[in-house]
Protein backbone atom coordinates (compact mmCIF):
# COMPACT_ATOMS: atom_id res chain seq x y z
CA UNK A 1 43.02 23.11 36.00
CA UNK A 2 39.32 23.51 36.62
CA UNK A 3 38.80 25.87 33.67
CA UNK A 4 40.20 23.04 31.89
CA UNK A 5 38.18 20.57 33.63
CA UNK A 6 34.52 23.14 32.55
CA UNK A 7 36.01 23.33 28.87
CA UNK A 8 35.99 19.27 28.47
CA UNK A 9 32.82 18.60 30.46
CA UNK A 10 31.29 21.32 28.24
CA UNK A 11 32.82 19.76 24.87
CA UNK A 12 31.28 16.43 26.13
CA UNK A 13 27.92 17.74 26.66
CA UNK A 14 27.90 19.75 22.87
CA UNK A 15 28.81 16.22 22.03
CA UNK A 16 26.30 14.40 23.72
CA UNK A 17 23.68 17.28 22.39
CA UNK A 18 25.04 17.00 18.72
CA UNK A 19 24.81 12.96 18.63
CA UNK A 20 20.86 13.11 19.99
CA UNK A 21 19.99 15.87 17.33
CA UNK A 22 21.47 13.64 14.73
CA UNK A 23 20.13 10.48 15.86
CA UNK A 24 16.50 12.51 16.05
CA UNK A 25 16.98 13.84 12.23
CA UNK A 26 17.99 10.70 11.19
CA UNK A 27 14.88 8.71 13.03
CA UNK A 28 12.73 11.37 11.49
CA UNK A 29 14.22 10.49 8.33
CA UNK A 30 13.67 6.88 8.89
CA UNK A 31 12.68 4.81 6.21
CA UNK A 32 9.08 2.94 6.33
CA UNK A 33 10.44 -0.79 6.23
CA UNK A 34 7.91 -3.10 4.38
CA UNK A 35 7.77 -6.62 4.97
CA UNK A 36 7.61 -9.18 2.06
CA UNK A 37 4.65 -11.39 1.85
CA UNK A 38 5.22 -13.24 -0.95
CA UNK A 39 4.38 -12.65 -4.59
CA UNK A 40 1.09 -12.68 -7.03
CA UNK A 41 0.49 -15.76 -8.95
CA UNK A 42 1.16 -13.29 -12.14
CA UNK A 43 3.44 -10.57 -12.55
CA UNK A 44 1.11 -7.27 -13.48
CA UNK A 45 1.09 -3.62 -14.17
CA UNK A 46 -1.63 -1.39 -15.07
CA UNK A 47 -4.39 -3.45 -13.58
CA UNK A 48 -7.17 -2.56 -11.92
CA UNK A 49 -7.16 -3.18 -8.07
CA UNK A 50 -9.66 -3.18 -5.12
CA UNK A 51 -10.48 -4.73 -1.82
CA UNK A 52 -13.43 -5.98 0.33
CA UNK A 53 -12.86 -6.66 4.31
CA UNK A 54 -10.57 -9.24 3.99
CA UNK A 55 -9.92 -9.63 0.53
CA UNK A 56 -7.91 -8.17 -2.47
CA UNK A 57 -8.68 -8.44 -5.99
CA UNK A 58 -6.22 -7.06 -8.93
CA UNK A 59 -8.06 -7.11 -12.34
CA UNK A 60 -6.33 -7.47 -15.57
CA UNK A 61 -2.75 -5.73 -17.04
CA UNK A 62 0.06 -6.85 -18.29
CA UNK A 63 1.87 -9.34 -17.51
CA UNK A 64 5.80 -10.18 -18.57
CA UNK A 65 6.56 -8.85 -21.85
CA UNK A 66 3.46 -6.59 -21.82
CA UNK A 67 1.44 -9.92 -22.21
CA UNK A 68 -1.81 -8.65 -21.23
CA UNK A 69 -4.10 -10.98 -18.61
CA UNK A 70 -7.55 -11.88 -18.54
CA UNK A 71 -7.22 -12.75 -14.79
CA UNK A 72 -8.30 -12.12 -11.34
CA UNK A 73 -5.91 -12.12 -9.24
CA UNK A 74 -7.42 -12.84 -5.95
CA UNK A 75 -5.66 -12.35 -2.30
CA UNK A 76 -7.21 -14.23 0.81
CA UNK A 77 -6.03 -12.73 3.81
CA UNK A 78 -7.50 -15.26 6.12
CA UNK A 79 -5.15 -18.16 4.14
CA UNK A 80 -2.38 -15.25 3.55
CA UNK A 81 -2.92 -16.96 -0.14
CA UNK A 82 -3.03 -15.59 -3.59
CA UNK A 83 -5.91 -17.51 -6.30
CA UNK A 84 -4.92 -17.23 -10.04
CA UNK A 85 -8.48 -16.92 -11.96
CA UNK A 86 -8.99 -16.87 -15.07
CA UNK A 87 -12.01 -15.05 -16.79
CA UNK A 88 -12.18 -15.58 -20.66
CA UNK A 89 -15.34 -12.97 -20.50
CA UNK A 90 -12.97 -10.24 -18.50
CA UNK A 91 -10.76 -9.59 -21.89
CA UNK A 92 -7.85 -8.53 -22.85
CA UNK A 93 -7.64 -4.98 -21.11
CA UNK A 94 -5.11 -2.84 -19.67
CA UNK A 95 -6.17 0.26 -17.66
CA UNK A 96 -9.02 -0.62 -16.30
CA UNK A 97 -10.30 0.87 -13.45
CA UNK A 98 -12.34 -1.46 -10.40
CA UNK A 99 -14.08 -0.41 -7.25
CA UNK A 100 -15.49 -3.37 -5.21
CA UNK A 101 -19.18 -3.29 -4.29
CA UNK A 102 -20.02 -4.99 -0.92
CA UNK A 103 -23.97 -5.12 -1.70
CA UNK A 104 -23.47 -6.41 -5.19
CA UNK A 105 -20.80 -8.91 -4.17
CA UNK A 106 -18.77 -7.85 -7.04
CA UNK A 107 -16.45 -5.36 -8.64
CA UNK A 108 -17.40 -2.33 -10.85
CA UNK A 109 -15.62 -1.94 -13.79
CA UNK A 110 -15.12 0.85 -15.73
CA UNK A 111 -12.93 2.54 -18.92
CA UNK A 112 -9.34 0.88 -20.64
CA UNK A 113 -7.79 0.13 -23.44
CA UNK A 114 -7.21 -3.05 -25.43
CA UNK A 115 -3.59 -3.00 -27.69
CA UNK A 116 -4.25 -3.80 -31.30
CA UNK A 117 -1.30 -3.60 -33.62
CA UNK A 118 0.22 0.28 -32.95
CA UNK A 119 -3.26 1.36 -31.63
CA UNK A 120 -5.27 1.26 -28.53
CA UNK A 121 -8.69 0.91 -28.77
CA UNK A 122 -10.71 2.38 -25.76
CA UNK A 123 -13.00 0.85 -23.89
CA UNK A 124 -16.33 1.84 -23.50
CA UNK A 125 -17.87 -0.81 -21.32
CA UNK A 126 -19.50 -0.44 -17.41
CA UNK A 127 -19.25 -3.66 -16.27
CA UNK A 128 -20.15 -6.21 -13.31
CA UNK A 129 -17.74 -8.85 -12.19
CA UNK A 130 -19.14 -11.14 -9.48
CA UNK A 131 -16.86 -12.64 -7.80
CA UNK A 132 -19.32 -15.78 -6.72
CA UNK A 133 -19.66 -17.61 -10.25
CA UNK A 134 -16.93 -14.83 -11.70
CA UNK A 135 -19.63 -14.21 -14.28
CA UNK A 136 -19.75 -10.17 -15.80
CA UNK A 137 -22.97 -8.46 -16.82
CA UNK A 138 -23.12 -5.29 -19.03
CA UNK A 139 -24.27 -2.00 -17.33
CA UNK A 140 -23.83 0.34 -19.93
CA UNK A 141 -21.50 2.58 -21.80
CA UNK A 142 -19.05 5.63 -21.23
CA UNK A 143 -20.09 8.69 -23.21
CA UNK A 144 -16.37 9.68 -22.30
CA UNK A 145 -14.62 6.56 -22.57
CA UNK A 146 -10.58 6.77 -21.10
CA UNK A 147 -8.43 4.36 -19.70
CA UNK A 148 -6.88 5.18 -16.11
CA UNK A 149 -10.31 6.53 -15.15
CA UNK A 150 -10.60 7.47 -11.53
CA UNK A 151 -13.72 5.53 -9.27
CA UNK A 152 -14.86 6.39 -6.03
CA UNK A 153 -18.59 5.21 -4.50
CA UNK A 154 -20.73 6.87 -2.30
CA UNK A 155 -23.82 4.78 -1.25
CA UNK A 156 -25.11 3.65 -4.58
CA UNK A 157 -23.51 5.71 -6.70
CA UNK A 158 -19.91 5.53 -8.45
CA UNK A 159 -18.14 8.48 -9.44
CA UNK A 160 -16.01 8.39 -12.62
CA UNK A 161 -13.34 11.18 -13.54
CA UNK A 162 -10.35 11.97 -15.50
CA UNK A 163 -8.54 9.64 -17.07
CA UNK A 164 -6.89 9.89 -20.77
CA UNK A 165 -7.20 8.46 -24.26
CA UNK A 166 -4.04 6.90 -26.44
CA UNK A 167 -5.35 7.76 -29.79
CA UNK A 168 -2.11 6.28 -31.57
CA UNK A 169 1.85 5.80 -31.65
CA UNK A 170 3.58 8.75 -32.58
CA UNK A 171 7.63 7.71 -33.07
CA UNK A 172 7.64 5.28 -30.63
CA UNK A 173 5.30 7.04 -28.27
CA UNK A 174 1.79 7.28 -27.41
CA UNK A 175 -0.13 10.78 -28.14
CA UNK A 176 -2.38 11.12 -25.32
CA UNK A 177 -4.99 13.73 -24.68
CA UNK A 178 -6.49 13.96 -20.99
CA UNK A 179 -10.45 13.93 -19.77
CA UNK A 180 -11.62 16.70 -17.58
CA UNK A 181 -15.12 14.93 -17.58
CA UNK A 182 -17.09 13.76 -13.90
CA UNK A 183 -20.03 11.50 -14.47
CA UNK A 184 -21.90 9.40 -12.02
CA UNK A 185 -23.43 5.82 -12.07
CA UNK A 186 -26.61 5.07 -10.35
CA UNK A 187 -26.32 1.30 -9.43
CA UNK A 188 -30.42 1.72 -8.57
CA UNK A 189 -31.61 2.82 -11.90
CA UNK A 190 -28.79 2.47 -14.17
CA UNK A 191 -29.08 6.33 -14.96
CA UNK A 192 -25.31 8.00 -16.06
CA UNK A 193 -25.15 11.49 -15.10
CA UNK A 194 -22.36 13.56 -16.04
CA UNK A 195 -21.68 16.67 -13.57
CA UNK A 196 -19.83 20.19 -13.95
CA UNK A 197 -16.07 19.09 -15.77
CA UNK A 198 -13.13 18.86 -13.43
CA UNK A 199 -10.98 21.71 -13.27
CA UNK A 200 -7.89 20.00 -14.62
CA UNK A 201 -7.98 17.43 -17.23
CA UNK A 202 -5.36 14.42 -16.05
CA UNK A 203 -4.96 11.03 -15.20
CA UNK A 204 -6.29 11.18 -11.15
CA UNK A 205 -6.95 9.20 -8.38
CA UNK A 206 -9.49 10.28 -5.24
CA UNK A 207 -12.12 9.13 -3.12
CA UNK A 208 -15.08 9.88 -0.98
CA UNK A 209 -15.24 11.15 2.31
CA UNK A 210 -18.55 12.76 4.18
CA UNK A 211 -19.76 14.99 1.15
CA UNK A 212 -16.53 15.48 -0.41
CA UNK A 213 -15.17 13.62 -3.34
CA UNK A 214 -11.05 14.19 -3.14
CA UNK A 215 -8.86 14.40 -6.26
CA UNK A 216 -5.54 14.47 -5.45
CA UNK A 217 -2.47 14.80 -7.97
CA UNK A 218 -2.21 13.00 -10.78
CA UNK A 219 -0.64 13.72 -14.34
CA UNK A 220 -1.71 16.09 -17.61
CA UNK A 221 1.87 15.59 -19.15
CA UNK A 222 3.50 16.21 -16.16
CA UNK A 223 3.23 15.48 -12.34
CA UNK A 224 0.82 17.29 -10.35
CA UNK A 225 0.57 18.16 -6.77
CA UNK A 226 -2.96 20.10 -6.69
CA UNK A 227 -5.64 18.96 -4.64
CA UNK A 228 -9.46 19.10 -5.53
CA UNK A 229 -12.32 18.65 -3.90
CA UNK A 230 -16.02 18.60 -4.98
CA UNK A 231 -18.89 19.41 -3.05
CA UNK A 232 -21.19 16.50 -4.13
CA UNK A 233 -24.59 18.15 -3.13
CA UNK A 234 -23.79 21.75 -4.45
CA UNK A 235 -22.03 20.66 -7.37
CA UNK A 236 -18.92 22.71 -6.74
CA UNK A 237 -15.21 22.85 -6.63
CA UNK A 238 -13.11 23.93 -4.60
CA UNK A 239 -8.91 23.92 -4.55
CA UNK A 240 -7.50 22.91 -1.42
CA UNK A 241 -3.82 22.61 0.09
CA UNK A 242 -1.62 21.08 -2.70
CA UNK A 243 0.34 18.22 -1.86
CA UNK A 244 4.52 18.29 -0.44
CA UNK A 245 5.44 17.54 -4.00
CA UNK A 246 3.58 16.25 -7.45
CA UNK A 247 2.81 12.80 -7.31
CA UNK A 248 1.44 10.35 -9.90
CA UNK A 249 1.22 6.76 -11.16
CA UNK A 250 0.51 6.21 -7.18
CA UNK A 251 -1.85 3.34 -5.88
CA UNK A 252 -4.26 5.00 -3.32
CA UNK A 253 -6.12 3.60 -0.80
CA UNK A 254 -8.40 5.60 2.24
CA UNK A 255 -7.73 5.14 5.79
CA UNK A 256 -9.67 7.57 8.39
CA UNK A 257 -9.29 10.99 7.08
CA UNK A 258 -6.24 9.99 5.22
CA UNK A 259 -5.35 9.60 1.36
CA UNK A 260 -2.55 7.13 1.48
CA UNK A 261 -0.30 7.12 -1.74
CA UNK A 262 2.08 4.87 -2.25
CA UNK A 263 5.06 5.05 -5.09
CA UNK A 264 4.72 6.39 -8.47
CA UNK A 265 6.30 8.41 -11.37
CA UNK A 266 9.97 9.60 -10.14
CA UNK A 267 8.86 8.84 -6.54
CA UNK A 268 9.20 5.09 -6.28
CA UNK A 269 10.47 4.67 -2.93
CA UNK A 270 7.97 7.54 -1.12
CA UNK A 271 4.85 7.46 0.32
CA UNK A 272 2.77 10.63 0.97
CA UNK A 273 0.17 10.53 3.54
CA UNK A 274 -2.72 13.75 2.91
CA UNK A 275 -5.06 14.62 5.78
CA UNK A 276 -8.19 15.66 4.87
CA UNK A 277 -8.96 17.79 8.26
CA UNK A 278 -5.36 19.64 8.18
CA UNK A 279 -4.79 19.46 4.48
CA UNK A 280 -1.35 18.36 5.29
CA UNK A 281 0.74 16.33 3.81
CA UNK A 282 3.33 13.96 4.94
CA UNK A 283 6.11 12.61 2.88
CA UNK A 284 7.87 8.91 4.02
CA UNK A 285 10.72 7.42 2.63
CA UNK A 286 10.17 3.40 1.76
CA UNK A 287 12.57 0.10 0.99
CA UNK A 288 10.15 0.28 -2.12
CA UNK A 289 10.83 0.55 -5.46
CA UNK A 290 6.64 0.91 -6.61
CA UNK A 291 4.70 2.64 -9.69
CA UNK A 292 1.52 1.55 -11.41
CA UNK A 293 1.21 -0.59 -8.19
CA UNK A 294 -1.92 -1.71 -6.02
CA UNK A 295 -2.16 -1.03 -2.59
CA UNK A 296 -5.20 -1.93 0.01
CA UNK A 297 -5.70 -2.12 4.14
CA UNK A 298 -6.28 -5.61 5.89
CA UNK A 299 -6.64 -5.66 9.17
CA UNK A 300 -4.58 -2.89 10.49
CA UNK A 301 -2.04 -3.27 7.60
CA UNK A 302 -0.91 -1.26 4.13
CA UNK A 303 -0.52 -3.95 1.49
CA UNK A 304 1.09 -2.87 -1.33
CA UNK A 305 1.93 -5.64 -4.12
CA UNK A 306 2.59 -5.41 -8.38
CA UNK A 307 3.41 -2.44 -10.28
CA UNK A 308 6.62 -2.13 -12.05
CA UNK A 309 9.96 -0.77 -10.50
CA UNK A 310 11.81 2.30 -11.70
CA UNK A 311 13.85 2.02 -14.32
CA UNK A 312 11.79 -1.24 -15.57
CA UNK A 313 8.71 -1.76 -17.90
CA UNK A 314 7.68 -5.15 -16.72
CA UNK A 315 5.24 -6.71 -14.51
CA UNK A 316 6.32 -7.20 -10.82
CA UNK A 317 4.69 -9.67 -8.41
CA UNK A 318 6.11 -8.62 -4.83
CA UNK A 319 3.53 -8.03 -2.48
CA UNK A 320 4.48 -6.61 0.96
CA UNK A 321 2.81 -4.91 3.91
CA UNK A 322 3.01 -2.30 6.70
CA UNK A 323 1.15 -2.50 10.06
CA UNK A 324 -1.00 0.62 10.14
CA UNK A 325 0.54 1.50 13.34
CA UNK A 326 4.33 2.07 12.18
CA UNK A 327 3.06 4.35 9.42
CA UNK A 328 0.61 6.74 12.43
CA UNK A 329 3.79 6.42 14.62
CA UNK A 330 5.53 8.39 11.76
CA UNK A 331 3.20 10.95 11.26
CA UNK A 332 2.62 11.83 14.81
CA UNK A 333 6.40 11.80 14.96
CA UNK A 334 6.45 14.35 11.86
CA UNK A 335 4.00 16.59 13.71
CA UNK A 336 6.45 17.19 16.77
């Protein structure tokens, strides 16, 4: 009788054991849960997007239909209110890349493409958008113009790279060819310097951090999970860590030593997390459906609003949010 008593106290235990190793896999395989804020005034892919310290401003793209804007779409955080602007002067562009300037009160605009018939013409313009009397001045021209141009600043310069050109419609699709090209704007002297060509050429996204300027992913035809980084006082790259998987069409945004990508092509409900002193990445599941989206951090939260879902071609309008703390909780929990 006690042997049988050992075998069903021991059954109850592997029991016990098997239902807190499941219930551990499956926390670890939690999903991040957004929370929806509300929506954009406008419906919008393929805009350009930025933030300041308590704002968020998505430039341009294309609204329902494909109908391109000529809008700022401005969030307020301290109202939790979206402003609908529009800017006659700002065109009719899609793919234009933005990077807000906090001593210039503005945003820097760079690179697109405006739809004309079965072409796309590219956009050569640097521009200045204050966001005061929403007035633009010129600040020169591309040598390499692209559309989907990456833009990263590091004190008064702004780095430019990658990107790619539509140069027509080829049986319903668009031949593209991809830029490989790095140049610099000096926002003292107005002097464009173009530096040693990027290893890959491909649509990219990346930013600045210390000396470093990251590129990370991105697309030449197909998704891409390498990882770049140049040396901005030597001039030199180097190939780091790739990422967990290839990832592009993402919105980015910094935070600490971390890239934070949210959706993108064939990955519309992840979000990878890369850490710039480990090289490691981190992959989340999300209740989001994202690609060609915007994403920016407000006060201790990931807000991640427009895009287009999979499966869909259209604008979107959600905009949702994470607080900062849920998505460190995972990746301390992933490093267990």
């Amino acid at each position: 009788m006690s042997g049988v008593v050992r075998i069903s106290l021991l059954m109850r235990v592997a029991f016990v054991l098997i239902t807190l190793s499941c219930s551990f896999l499956a926390l670890g395989q939690a999903k991040l849960e957004f929370e929806k804020v509300g929506s954009m005034p406008r419906e919008a892919i393929r805009f350009g997007y930025s933030q300041s310290q308590d704002e968020i401003y998505a430039v341009g793209g294309g609204g329902p239909s494909q109908k391109v804007l000529s809008h700022l779409q401005l969030y307020i955080s301290n109202l939790g209110e979206w402003l609908d602007l529009p800017i006659k002067e700002l065109g009719l562009f899609l793919e234009q890349s933005a990077v807000y300037l906090p001593d210039y009160q503005g945003l820097f605009l760079a690179g697109g493409v405006k739809p004309d018939g079965n072409d796309l013409i590219l956009i050569n313009d640097i521009r200045l958008l204050y966001k005061g009397d929403l007035k633009i001045d010129s600040l020169g021209q591309l040598p390499f113009p692209a559309k989907n141009l990456g833009l990263a600043v590091q004190d008064k310069r702004v780095f430019m790279f990658g990107g790619s050109t539509a140069v027509n419609k080829v049986k319903g699709s668009w031949n593209y060819e991809f830029s490989n090209k790095l140049m610099v704007y000096n926002l003292e002297n107005g002097h464009l310097h173009v530096y040693p060509d990027m290893p890959e050429a491909k649509n990219t996204q990346g930013g600045i951090m210390g000396k470093y300027l990251y590129l990370l992913g991105g697309y030449n035809g197909q998704s891409l999970n390498s990882v770049w980084r140049f040396n901005t006082l030597d001039e030199t790259w180097e190939s780091l860590k790739p990422l967990k998987r290839p990832f592009s069409a993402f919105a980015l945004v910094l935070y600490q030593q971390y890239f934070v990508m949210v959706g993108g092509f064939g990955q519309e409900n992840k979000l990878m997390v890369y850490d710039t002193q480990t090289q490691k990445s981190y992959l989340f599941k999300t209740n989001l459906s994202a690609r060609f989206s915007g994403a920016s951090i407000l006060s201790d939260e990931l807000h991640v609003y427009g895009g287009t879902k999979r499966g869909h071609y259209r604008g979107y309008s959600a905009h949702h949010k994470l607080p900062l703390s849920t998505l460190l909780l995972a990746i301390n929990k992933n490093d267990e």
